[in-house]
C-alpha atoms as a PDB file:
ATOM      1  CA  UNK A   1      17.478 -21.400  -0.847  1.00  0.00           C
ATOM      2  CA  UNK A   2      16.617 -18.518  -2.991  1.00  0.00           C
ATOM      3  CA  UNK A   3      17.026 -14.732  -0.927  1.00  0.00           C
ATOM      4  CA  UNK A   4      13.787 -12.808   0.013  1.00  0.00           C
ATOM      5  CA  UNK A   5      12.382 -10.861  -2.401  1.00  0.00           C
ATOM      6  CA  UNK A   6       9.691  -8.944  -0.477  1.00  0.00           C
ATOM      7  CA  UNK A   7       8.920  -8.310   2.657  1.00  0.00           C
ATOM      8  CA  UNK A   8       5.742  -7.619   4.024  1.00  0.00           C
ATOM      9  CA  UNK A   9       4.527  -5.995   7.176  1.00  0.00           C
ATOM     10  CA  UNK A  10       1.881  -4.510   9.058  1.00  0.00           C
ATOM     11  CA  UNK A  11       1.502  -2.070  12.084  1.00  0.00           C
ATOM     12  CA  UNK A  12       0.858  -4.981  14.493  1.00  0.00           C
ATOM     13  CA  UNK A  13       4.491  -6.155  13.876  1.00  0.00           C
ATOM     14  CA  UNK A  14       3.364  -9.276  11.986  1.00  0.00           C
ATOM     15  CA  UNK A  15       6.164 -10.215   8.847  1.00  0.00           C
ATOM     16  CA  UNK A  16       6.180 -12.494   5.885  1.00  0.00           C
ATOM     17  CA  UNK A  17       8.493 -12.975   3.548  1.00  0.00           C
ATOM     18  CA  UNK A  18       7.882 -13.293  -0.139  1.00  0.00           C
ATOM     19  CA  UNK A  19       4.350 -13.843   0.420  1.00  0.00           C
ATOM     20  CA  UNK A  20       1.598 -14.951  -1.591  1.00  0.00           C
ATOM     21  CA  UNK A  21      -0.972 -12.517  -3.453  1.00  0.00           C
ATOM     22  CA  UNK A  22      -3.710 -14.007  -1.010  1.00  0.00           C
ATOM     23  CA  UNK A  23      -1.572 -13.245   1.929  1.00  0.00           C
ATOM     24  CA  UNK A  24      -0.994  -9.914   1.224  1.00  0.00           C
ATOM     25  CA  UNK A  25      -4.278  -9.444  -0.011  1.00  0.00           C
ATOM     26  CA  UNK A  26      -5.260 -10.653   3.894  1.00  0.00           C
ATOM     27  CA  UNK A  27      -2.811  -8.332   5.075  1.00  0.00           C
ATOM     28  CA  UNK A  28      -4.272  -5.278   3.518  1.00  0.00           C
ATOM     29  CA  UNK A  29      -7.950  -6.576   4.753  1.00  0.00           C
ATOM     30  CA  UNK A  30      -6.968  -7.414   8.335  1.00  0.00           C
ATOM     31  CA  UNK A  31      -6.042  -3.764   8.925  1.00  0.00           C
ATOM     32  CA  UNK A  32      -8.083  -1.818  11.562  1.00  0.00           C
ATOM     33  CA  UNK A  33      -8.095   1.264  13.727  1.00  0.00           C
ATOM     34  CA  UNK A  34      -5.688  -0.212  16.043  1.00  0.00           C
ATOM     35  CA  UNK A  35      -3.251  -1.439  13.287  1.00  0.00           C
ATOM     36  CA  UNK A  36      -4.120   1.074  10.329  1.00  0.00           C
ATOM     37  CA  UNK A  37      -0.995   0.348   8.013  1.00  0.00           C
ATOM     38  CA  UNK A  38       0.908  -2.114   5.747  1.00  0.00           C
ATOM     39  CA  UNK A  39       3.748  -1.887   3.695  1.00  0.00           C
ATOM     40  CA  UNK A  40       5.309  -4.465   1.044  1.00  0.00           C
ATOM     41  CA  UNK A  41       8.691  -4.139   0.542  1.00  0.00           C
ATOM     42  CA  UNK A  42      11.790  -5.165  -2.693  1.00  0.00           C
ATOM     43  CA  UNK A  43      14.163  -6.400  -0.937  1.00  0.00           C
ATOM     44  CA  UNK A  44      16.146  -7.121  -4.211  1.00  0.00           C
ATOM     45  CA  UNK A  45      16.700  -3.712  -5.258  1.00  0.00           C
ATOM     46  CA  UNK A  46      19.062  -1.266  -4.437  1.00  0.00           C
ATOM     47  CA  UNK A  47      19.466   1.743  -2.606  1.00  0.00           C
ATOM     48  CA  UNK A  48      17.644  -0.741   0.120  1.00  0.00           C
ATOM     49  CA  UNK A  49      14.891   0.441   1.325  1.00  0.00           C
ATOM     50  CA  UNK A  50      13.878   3.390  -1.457  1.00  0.00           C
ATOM     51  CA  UNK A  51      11.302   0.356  -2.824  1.00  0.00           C
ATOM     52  CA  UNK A  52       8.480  -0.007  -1.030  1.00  0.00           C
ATOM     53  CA  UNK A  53       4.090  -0.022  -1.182  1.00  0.00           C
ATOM     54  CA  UNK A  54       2.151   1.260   1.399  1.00  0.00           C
ATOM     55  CA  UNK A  55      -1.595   1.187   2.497  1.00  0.00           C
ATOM     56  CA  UNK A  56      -2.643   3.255   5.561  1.00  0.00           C
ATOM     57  CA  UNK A  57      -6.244   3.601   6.572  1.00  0.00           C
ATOM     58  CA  UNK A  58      -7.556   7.033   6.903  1.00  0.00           C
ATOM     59  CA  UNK A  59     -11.102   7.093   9.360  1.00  0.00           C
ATOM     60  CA  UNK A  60     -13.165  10.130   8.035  1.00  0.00           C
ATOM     61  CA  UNK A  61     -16.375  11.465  10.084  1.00  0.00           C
ATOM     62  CA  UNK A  62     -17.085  12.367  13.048  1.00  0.00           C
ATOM     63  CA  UNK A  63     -19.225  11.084  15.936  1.00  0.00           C
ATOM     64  CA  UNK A  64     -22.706  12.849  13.756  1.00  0.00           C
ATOM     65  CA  UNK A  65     -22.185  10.661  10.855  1.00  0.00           C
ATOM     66  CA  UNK A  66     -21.394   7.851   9.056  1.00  0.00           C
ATOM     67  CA  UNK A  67     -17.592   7.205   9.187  1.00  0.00           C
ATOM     68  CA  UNK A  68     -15.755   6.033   6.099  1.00  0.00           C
ATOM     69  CA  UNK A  69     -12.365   4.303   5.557  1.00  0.00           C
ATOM     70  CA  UNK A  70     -10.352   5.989   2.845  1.00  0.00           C
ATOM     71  CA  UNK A  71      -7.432   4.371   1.847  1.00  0.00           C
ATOM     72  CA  UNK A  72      -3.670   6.220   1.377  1.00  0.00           C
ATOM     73  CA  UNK A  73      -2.128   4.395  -0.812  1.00  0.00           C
ATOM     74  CA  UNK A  74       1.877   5.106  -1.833  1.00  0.00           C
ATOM     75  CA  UNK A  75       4.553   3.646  -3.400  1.00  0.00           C
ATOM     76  CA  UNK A  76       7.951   4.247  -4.087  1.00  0.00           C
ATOM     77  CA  UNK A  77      10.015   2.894  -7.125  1.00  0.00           C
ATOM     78  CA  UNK A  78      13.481   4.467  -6.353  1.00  0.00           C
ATOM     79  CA  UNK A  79      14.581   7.908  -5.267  1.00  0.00           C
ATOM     80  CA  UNK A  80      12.679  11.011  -3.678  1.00  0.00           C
ATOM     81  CA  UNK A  81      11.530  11.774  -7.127  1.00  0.00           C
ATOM     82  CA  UNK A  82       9.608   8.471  -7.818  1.00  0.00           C
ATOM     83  CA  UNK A  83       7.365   8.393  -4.577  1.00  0.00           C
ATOM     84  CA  UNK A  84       3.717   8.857  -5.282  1.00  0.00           C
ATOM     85  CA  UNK A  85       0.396   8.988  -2.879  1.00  0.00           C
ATOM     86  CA  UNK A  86      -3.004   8.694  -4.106  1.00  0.00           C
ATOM     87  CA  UNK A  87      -6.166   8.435  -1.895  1.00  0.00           C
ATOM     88  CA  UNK A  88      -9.281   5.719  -2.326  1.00  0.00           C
ATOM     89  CA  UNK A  89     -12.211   7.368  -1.300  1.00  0.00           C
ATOM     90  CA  UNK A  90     -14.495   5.080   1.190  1.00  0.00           C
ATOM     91  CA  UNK A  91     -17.034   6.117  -0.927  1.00  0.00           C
ATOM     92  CA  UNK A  92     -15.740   2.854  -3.103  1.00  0.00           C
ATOM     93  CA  UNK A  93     -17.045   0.939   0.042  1.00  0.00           C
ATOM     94  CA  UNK A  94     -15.685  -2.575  -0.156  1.00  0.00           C
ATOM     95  CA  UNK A  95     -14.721  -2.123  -3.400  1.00  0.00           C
ATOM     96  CA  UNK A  96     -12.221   0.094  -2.361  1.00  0.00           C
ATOM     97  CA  UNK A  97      -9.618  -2.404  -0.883  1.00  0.00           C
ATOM     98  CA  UNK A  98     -10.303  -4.760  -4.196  1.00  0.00           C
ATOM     99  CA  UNK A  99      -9.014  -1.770  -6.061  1.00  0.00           C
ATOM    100  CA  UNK A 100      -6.105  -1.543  -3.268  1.00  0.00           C
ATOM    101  CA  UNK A 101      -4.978  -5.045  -4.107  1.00  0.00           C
ATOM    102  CA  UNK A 102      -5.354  -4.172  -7.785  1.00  0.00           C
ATOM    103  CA  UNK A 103      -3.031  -1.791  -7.887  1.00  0.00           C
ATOM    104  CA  UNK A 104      -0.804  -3.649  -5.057  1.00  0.00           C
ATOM    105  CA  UNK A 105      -0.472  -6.344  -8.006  1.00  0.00           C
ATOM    106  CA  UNK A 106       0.326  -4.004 -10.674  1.00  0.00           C
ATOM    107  CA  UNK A 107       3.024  -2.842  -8.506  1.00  0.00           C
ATOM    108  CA  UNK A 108       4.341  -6.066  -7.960  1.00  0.00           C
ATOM    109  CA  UNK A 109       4.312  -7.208 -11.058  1.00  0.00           C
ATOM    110  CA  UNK A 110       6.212  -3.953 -12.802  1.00  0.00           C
ATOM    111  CA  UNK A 111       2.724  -3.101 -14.546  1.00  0.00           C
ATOM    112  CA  UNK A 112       3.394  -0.346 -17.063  1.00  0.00           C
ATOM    113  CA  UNK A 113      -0.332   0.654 -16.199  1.00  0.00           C
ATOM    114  CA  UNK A 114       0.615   1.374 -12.783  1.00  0.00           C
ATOM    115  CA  UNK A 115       0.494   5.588 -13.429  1.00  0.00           C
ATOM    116  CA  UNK A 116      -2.992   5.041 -14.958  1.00  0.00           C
ATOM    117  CA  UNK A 117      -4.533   2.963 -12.097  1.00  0.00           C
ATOM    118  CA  UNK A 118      -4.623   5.722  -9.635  1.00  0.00           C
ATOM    119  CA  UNK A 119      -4.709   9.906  -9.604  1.00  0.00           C
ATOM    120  CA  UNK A 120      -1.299   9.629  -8.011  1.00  0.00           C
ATOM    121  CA  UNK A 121       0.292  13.050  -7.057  1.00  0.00           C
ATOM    122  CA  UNK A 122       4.406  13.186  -6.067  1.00  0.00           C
ATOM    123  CA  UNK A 123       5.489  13.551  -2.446  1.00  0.00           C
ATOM    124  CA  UNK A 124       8.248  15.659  -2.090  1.00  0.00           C
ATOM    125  CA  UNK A 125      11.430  14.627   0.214  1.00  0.00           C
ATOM    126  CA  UNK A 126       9.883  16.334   3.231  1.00  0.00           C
ATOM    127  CA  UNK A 127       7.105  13.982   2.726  1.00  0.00           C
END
C-alpha cells in the first residue's frame, strides 16, 4: 500500500487521507461558524509539517447588516519565508469558495500560476 500523501482536516476533527478533489472540495463547503477552518496537508515532504493549505472563514458585519463570509486563504510551500495569506472577499458570494477550490487545485497540483491566482502577501514567522 502506497504512504499518505495528504492529509486533510477540518476544525470539527474530521480526517481523510489522500482525498479526492470532490472531497476536499466538500470539506472546504461544509465549513460553518462552528467549524470555520480546513487545512490540507503534504505529508511527503520534508521538514514535516512546513507544507500545508489552509481555508478559515472570516464572518464580517455586524448585527445592522448583511454579514458576509470572507475567506483567509494560506499556504505554505516550505520555510517561514514561503508562507503566504490572501483574503476572498464575500463580496465574490458563492463564487468565492469556487475560486477557493481553484486555487486549492493549483496548489495541489504544483501550478506555476499559483502566485498569480491570488493578491497573496508573506506572513512573517510571528505569523
Amino acid at each position: 500500500m502506497a504512504a499518505t500523501t495528504l492529509r486533510a482536516s477540518d476544525a470539527s476533527g474530521r480526517t481523510l487521507d489522500d482525498p479526492t478533489d470532490t472531497e476536499v472540495h466538500d470539506l472546504f463547503a461544509d465549513l460553518n461558524a462552528r467549524w470555520p477552518f480546513a487545512i490540507v496537508e503534504r505529508l511527503d515532504r520534508e521538514p514535516s509539517g512546513e507544507f500545508f493549505f489552509q481555508i478559515h472563514l472570516d464572518y464580517v458585519g455586524d448585527h445592522d447588516e448583511a454579514i458576509d463570509v470572507d475567506y483567509d486563504v494560506e499556504f505554505r510551500d516550505g520555510g517561514p519565508d514561503r508562507h503566504f495569506r490572501a483574503r476572498i472577499s464575500g463580496a465574490h458570494g458563492f463564487a468565492g469558495m469556487d475560486l477557493v477550490h481553484t486555487v486549492y487545485r493549483a496548489w495541489q497540483s504544483d501550478d506555476p500560476r499559483l502566485p498569480e491566482l491570488l493578491p497573496w502577501q508573506p506572513l512573517d514567522s510571528d505569523g
